[in-house]
N, C-alpha and C. Protein backbone atom coordinates (compact mmCIF):
# COMPACT_ATOMS: atom_id res chain seq x y z
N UNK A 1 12.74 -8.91 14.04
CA UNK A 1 13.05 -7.50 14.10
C UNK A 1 12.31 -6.87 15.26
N UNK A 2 12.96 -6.21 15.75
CA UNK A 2 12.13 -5.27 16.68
C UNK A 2 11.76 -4.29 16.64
N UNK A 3 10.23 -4.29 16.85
CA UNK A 3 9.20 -3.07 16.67
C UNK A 3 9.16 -2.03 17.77
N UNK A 4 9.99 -1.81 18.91
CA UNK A 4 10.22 -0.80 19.08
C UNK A 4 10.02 0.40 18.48
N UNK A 5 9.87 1.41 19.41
CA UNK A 5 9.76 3.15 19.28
C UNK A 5 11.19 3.03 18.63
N UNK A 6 11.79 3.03 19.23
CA UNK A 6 13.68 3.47 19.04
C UNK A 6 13.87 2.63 17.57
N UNK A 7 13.30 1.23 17.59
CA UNK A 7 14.01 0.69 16.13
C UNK A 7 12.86 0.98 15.35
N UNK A 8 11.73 1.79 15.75
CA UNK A 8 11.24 2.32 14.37
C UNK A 8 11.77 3.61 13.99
N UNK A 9 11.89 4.34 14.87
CA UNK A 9 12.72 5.63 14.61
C UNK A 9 14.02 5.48 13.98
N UNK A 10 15.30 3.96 14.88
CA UNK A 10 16.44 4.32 13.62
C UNK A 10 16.37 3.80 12.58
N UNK A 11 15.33 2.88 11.95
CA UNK A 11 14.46 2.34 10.80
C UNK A 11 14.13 3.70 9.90
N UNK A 12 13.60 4.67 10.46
CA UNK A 12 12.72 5.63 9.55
C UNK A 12 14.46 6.73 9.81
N UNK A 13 15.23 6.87 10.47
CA UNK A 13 16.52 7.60 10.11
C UNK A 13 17.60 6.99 9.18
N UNK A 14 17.61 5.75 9.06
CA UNK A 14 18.47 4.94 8.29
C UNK A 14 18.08 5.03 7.26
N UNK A 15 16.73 4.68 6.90
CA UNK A 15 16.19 5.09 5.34
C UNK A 15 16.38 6.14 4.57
N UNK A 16 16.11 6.87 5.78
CA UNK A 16 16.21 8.46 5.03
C UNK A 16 17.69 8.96 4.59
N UNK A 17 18.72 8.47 5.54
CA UNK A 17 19.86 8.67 5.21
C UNK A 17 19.93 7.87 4.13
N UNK A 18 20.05 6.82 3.95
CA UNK A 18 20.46 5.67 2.60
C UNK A 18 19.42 6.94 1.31
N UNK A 19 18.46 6.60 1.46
CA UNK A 19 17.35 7.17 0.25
C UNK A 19 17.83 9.02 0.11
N UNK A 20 17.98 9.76 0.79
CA UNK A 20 18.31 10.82 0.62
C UNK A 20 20.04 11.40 0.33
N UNK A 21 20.66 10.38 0.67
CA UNK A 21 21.94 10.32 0.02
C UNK A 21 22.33 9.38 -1.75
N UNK A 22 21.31 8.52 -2.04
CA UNK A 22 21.39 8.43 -3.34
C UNK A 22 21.10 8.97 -4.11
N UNK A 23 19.84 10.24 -3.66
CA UNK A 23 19.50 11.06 -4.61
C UNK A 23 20.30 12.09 -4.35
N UNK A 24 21.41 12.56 -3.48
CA UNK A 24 22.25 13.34 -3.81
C UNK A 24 23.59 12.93 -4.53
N UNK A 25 23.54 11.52 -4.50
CA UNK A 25 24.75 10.82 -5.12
C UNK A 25 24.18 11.63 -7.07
N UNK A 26 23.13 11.55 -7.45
CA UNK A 26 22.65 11.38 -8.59
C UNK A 26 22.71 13.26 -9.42
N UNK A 27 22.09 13.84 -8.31
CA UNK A 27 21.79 15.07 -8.32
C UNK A 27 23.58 16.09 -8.18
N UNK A 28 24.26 15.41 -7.47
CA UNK A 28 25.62 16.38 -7.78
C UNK A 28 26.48 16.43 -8.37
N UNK A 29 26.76 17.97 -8.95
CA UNK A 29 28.00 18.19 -10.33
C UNK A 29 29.61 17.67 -10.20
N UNK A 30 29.41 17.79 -8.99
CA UNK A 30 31.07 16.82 -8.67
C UNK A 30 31.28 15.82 -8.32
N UNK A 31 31.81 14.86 -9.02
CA UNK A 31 32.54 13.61 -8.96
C UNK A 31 32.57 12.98 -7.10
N UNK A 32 33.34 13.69 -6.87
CA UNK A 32 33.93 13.52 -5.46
C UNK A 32 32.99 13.58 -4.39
N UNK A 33 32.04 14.40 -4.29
CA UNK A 33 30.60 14.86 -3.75
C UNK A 33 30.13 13.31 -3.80
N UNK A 34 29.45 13.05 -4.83
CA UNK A 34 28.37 12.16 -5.60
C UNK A 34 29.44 10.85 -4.83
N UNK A 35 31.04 10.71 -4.44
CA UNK A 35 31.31 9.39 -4.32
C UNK A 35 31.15 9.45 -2.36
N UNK A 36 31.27 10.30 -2.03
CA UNK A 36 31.01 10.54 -0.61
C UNK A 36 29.90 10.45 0.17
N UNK A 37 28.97 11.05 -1.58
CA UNK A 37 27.24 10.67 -0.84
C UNK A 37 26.92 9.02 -1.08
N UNK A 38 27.59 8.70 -1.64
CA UNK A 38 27.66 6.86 -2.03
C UNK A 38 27.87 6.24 -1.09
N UNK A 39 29.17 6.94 -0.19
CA UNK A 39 29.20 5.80 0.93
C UNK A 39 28.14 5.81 2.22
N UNK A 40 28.21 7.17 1.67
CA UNK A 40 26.97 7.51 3.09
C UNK A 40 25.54 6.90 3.33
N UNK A 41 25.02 6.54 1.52
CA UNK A 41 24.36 5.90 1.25
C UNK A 41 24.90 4.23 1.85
N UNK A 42 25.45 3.91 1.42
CA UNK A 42 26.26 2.47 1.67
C UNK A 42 25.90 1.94 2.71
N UNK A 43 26.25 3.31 3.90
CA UNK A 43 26.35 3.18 5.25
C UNK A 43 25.38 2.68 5.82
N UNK A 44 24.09 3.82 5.28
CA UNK A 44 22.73 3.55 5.56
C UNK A 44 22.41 2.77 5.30
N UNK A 45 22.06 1.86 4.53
CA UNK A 45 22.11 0.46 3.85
C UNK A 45 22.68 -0.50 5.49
N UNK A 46 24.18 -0.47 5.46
CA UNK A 46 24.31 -0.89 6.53
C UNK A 46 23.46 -1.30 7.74
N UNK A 47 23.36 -0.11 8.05
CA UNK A 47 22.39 0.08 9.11
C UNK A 47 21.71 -0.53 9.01
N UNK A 48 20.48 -0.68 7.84
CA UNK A 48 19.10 -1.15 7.73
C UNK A 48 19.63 -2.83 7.95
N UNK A 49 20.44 -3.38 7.50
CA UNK A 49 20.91 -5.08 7.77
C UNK A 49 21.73 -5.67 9.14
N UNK A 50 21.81 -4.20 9.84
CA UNK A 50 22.21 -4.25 11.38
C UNK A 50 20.53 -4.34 12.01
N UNK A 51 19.27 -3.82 11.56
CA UNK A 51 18.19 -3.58 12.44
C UNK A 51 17.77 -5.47 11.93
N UNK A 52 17.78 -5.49 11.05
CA UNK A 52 17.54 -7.07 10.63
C UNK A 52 17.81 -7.93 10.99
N UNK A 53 19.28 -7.86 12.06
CA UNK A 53 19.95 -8.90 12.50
C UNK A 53 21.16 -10.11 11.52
N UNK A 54 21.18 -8.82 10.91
CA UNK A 54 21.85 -9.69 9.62
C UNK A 54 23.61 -8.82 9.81
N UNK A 55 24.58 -9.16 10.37
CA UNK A 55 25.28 -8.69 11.09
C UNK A 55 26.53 -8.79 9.99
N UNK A 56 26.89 -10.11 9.37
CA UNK A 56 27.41 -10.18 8.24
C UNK A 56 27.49 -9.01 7.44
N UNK A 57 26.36 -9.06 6.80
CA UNK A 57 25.70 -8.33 5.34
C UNK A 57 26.40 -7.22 5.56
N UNK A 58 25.94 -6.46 6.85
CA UNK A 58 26.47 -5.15 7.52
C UNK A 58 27.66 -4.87 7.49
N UNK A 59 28.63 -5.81 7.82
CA UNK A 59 30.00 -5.56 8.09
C UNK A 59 30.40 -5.82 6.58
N UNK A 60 30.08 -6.56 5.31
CA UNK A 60 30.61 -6.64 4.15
C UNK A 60 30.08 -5.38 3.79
N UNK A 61 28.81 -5.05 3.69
CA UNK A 61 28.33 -3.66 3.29
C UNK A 61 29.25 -2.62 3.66
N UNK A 62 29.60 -2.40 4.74
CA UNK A 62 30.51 -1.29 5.09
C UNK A 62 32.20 -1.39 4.62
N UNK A 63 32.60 -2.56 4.90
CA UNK A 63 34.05 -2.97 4.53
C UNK A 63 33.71 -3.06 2.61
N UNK A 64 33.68 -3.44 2.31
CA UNK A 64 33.38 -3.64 0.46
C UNK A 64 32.53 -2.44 -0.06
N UNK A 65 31.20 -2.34 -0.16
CA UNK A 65 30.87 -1.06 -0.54
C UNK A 65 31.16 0.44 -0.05
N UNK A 66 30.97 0.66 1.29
CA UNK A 66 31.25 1.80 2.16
C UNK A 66 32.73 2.18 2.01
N UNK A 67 33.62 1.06 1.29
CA UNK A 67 34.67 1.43 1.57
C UNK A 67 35.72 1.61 0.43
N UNK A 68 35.70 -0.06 -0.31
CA UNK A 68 36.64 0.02 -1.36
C UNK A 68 35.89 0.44 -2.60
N UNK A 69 34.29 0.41 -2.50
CA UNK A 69 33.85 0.98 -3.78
C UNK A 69 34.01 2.52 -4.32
N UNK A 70 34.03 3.24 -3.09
CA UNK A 70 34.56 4.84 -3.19
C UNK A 70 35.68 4.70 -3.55
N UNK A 71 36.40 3.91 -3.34
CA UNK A 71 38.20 4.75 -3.55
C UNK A 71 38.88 3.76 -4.92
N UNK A 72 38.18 2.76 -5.22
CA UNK A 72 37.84 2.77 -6.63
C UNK A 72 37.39 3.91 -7.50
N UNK A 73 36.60 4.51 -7.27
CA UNK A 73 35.95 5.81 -8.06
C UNK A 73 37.10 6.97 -7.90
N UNK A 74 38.02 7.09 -6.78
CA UNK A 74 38.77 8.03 -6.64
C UNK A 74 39.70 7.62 -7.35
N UNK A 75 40.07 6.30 -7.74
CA UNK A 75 40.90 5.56 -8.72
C UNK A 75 40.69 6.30 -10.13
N UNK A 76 39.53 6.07 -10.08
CA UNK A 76 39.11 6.35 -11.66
C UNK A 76 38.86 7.55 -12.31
N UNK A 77 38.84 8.78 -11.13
CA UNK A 77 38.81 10.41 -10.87
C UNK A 77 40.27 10.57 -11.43
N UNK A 78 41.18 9.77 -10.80
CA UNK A 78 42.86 10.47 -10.97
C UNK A 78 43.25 9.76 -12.10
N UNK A 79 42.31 8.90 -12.90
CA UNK A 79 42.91 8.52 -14.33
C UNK A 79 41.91 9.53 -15.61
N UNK A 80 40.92 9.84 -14.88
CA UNK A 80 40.61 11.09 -16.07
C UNK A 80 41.03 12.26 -16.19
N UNK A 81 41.25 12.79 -17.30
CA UNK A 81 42.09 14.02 -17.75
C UNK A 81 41.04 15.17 -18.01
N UNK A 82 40.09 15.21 -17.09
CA UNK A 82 39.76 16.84 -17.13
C UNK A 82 39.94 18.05 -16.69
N UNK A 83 39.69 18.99 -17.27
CA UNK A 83 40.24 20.34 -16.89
C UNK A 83 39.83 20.60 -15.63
N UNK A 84 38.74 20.76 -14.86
CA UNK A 84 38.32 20.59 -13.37
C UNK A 84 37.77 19.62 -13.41
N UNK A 85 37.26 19.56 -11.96
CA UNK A 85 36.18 18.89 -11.36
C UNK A 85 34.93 19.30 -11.37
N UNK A 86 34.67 20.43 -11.70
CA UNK A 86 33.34 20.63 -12.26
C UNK A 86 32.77 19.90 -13.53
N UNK A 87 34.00 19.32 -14.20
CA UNK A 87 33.23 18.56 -15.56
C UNK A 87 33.32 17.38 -14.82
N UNK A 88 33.37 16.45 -14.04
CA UNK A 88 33.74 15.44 -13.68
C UNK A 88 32.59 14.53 -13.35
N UNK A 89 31.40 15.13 -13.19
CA UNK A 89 30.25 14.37 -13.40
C UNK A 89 28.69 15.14 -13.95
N UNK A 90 29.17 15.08 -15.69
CA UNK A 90 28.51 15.81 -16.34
C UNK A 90 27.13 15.12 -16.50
N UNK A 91 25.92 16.57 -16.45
CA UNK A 91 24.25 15.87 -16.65
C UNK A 91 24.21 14.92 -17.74
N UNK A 92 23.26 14.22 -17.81
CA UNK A 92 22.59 13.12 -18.95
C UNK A 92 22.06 14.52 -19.61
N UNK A 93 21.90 14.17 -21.29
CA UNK A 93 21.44 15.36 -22.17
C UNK A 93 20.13 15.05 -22.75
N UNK A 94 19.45 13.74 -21.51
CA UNK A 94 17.87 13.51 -22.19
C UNK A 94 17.05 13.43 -20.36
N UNK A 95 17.01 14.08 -19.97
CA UNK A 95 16.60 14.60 -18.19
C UNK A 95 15.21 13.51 -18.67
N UNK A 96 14.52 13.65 -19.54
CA UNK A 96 12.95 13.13 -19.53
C UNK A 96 13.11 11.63 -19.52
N UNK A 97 13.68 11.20 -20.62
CA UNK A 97 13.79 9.82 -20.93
C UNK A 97 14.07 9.28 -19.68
N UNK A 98 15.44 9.72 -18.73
CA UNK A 98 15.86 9.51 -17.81
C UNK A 98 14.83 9.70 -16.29
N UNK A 99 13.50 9.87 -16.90
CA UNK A 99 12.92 10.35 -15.57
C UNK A 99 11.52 9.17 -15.56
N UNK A 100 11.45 8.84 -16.96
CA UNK A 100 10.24 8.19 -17.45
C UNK A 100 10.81 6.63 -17.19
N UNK A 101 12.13 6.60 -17.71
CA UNK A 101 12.49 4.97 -17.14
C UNK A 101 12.77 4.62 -15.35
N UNK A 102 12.80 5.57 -14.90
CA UNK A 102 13.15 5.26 -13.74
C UNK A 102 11.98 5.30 -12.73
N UNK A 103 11.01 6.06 -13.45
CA UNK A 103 9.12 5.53 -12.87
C UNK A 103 8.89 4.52 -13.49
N UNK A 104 9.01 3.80 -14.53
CA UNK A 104 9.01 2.49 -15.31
C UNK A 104 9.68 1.86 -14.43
N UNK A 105 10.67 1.50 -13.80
CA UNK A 105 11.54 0.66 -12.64
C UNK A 105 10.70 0.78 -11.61
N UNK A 106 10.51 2.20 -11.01
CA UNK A 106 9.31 2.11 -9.89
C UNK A 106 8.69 1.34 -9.95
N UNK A 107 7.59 1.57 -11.16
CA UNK A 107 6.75 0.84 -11.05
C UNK A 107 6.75 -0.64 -11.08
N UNK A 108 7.61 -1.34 -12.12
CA UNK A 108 7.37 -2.85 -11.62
C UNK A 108 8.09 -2.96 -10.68
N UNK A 109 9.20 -2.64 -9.94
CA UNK A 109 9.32 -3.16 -8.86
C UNK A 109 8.20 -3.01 -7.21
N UNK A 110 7.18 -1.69 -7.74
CA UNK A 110 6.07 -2.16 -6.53
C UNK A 110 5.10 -3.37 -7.01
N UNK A 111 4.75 -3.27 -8.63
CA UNK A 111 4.03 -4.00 -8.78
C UNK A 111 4.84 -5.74 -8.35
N UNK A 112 6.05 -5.89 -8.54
CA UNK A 112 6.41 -7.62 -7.94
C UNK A 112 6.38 -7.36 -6.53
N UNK A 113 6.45 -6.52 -5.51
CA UNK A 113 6.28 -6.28 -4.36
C UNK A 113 5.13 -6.86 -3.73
N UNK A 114 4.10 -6.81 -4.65
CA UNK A 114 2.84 -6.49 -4.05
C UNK A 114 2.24 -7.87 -4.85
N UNK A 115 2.88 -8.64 -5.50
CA UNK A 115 2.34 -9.71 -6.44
C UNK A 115 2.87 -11.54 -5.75
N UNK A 116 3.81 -10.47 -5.04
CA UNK A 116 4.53 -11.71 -4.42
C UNK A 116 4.26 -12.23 -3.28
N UNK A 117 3.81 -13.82 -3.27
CA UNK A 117 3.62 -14.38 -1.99
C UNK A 117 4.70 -14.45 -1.28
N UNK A 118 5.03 -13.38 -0.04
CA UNK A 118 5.87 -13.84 0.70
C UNK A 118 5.47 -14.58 1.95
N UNK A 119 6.77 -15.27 2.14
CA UNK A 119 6.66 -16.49 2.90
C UNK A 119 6.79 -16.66 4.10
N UNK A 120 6.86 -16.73 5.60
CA UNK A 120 7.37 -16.32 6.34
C UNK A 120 7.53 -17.69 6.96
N UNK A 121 8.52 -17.66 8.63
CA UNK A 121 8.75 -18.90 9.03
C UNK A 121 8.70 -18.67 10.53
N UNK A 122 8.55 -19.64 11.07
CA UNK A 122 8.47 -19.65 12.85
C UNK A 122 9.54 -19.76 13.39
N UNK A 123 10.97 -20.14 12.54
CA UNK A 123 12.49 -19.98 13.09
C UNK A 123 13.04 -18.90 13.37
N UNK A 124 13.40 -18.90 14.80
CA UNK A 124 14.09 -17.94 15.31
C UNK A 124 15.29 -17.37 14.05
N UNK A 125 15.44 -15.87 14.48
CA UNK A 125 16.91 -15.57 13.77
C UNK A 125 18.49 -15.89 14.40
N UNK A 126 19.11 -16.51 13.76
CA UNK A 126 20.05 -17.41 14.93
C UNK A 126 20.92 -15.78 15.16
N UNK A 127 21.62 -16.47 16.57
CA UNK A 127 22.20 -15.40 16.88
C UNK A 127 23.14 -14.56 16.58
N UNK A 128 24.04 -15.17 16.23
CA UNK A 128 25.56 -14.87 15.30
C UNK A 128 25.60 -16.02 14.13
N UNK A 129 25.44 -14.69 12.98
CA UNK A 129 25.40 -14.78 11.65
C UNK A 129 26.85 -14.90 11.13
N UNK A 130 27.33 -14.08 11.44
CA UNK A 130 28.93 -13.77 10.88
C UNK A 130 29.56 -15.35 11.92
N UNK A 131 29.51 -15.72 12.56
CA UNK A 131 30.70 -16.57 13.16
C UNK A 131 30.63 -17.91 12.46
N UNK A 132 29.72 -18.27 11.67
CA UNK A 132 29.34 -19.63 11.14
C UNK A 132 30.03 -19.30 9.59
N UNK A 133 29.52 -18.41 8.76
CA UNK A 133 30.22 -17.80 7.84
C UNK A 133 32.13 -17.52 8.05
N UNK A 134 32.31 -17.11 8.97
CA UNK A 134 33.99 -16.73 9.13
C UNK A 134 34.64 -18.43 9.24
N UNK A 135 33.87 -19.46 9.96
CA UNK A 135 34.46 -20.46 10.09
C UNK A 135 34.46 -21.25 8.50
N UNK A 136 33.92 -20.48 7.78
CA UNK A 136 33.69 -21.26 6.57
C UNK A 136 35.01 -21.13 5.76
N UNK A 137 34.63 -19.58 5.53
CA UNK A 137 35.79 -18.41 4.84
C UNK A 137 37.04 -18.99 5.67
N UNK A 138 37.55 -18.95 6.48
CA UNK A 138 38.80 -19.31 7.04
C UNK A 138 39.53 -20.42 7.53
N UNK A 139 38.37 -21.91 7.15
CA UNK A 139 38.59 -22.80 7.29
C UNK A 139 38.40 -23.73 6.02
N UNK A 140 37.20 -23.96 5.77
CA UNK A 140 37.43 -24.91 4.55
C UNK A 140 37.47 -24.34 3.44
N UNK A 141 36.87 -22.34 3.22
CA UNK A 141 37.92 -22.42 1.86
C UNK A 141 38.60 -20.98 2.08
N UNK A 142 39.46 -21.47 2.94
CA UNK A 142 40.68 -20.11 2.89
C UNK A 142 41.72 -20.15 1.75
N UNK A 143 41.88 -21.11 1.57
CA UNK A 143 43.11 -20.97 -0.10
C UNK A 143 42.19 -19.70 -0.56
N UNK A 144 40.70 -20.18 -1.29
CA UNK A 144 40.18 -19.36 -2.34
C UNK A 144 40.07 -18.09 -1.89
N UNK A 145 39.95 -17.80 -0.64
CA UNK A 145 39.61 -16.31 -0.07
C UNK A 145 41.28 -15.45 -0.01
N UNK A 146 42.09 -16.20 0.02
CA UNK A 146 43.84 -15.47 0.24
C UNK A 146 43.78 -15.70 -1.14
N UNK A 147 43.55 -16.15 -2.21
CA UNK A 147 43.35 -15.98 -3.80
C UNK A 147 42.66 -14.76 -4.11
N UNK A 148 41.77 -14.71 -3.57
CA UNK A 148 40.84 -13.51 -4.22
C UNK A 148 41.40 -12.26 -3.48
N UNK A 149 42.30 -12.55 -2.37
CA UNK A 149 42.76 -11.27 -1.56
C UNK A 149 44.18 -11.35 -2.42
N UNK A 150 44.79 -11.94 -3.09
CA UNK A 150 46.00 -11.48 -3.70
C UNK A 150 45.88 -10.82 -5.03
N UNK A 151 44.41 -11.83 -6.03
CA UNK A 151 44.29 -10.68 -7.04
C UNK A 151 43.61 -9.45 -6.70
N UNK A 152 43.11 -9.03 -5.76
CA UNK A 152 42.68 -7.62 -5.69
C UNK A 152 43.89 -6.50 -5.62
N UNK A 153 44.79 -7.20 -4.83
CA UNK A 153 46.08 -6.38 -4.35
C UNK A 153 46.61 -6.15 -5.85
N UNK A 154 47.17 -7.40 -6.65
CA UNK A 154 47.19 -7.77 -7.77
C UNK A 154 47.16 -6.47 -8.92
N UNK A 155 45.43 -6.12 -8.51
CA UNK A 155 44.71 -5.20 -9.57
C UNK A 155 44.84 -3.67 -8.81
N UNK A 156 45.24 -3.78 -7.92
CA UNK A 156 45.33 -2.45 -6.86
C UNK A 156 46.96 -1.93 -7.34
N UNK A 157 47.73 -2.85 -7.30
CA UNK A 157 49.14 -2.77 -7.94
C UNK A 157 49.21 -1.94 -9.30
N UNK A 158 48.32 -2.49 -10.32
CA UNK A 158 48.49 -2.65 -11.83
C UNK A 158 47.93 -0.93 -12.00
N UNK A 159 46.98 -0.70 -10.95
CA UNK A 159 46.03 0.28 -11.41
C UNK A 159 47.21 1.75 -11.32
N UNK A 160 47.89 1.13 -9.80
CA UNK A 160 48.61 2.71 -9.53
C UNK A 160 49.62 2.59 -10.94
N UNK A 161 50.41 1.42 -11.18
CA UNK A 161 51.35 1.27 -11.94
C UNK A 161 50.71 2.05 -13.24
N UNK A 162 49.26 1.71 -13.67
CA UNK A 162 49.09 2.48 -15.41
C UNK A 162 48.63 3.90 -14.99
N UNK A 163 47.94 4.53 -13.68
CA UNK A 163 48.63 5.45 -13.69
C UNK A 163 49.73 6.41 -13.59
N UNK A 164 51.00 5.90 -12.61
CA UNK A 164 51.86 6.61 -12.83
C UNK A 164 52.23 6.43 -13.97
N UNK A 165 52.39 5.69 -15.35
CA UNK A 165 52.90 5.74 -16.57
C UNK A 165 51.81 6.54 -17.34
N UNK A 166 50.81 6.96 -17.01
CA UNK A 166 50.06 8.04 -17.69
C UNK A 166 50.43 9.67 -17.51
N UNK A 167 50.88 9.64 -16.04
CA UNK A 167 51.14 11.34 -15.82
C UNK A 167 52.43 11.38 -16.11
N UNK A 168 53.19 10.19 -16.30
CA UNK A 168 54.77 10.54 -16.66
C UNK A 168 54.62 10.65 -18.31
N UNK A 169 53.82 10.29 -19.11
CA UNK A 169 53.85 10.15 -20.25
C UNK A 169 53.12 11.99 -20.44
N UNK A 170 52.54 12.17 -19.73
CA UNK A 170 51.67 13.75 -20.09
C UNK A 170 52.63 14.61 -19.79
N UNK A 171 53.76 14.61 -18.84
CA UNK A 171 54.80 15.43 -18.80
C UNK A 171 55.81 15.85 -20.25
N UNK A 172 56.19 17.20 -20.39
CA UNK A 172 57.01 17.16 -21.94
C UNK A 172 58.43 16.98 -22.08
């Protein structure tokens, strides 16, 4: 990684975007808000596995989370039947419990942070990550990858299909 001025600065902007967009993912009353601050979060995330050199991670992060995980949720917005969108992402009705487990998570996850021998190595980071991976995916197991790309379509099909038989069924 490089310790650069510039990659500590988009290091300390990437964080902040990722970390300050999940807590608005958490913190807002609307559905739609909370799925927008998700990707933005996503994004940031991204970023942080672009400063790593991890170029892959980045491009699945953005294509899969950044992308189809939002509009899944917009999936799941146009199959609920509420009166607005203001009910659409209603508070938890125990704020404390919810505040006490999630410093309980804090905390052991600094405490394995800080417990753990990490390891380090004298191997360079190879250069292109993604091109060794794509030859994999598209060569020795492309059947399974055009499999997993037909049931998604598959389930992308089924989803619009049980909704339009839901708003035709709510009509009188």
């Amino acid at each position: 990684m490089d310790t650069s001025i510039i990659a500590v600065l988009g290091f300390l902007a990437l964080a902040a975007l990722a970390v300050f967009s999940a807590l608005a993912v958490v913190l807002s009353k609307n559905i739609v808000h909370s799925t927008l601050f998700l990707a933005a979060s996503f994004i940031g995330v991204a970023g942080l596995y672009m400063l790593l050199n991890a170029d892959f991670l980045a491009a699945v992060q953005i294509i899969v989370y950044a992308g189809a995980v939002p509009i899944m949720i917009v999936f799941g917005v146009m199959l609920i039947h509420r009166g607005s969108m203001k009910q659409s992402n209603l508070f938890n009705s125990k704020p404390v419990i919810s505040v006490l487990v999630a410093l309980a998570t804090f905390a052991l996850i600094t405490l394995m942070i800080f417990k753990t021998n990490w390891q380090t190595t004298a191997q360079a980071v190879p250069e292109k990550t993604a091109e060794h991976i794509a030859e994999l995916l598209l060569g020795k197991y492309v059947i399974p990858f055009e499999v997993v790309a037909l049931l998604l379509l598959v389930a992308l099909i089924g989803a619009i299909v049980i909704a339009k038989e839901v708003k035709s069924h709510d009509r009188p």
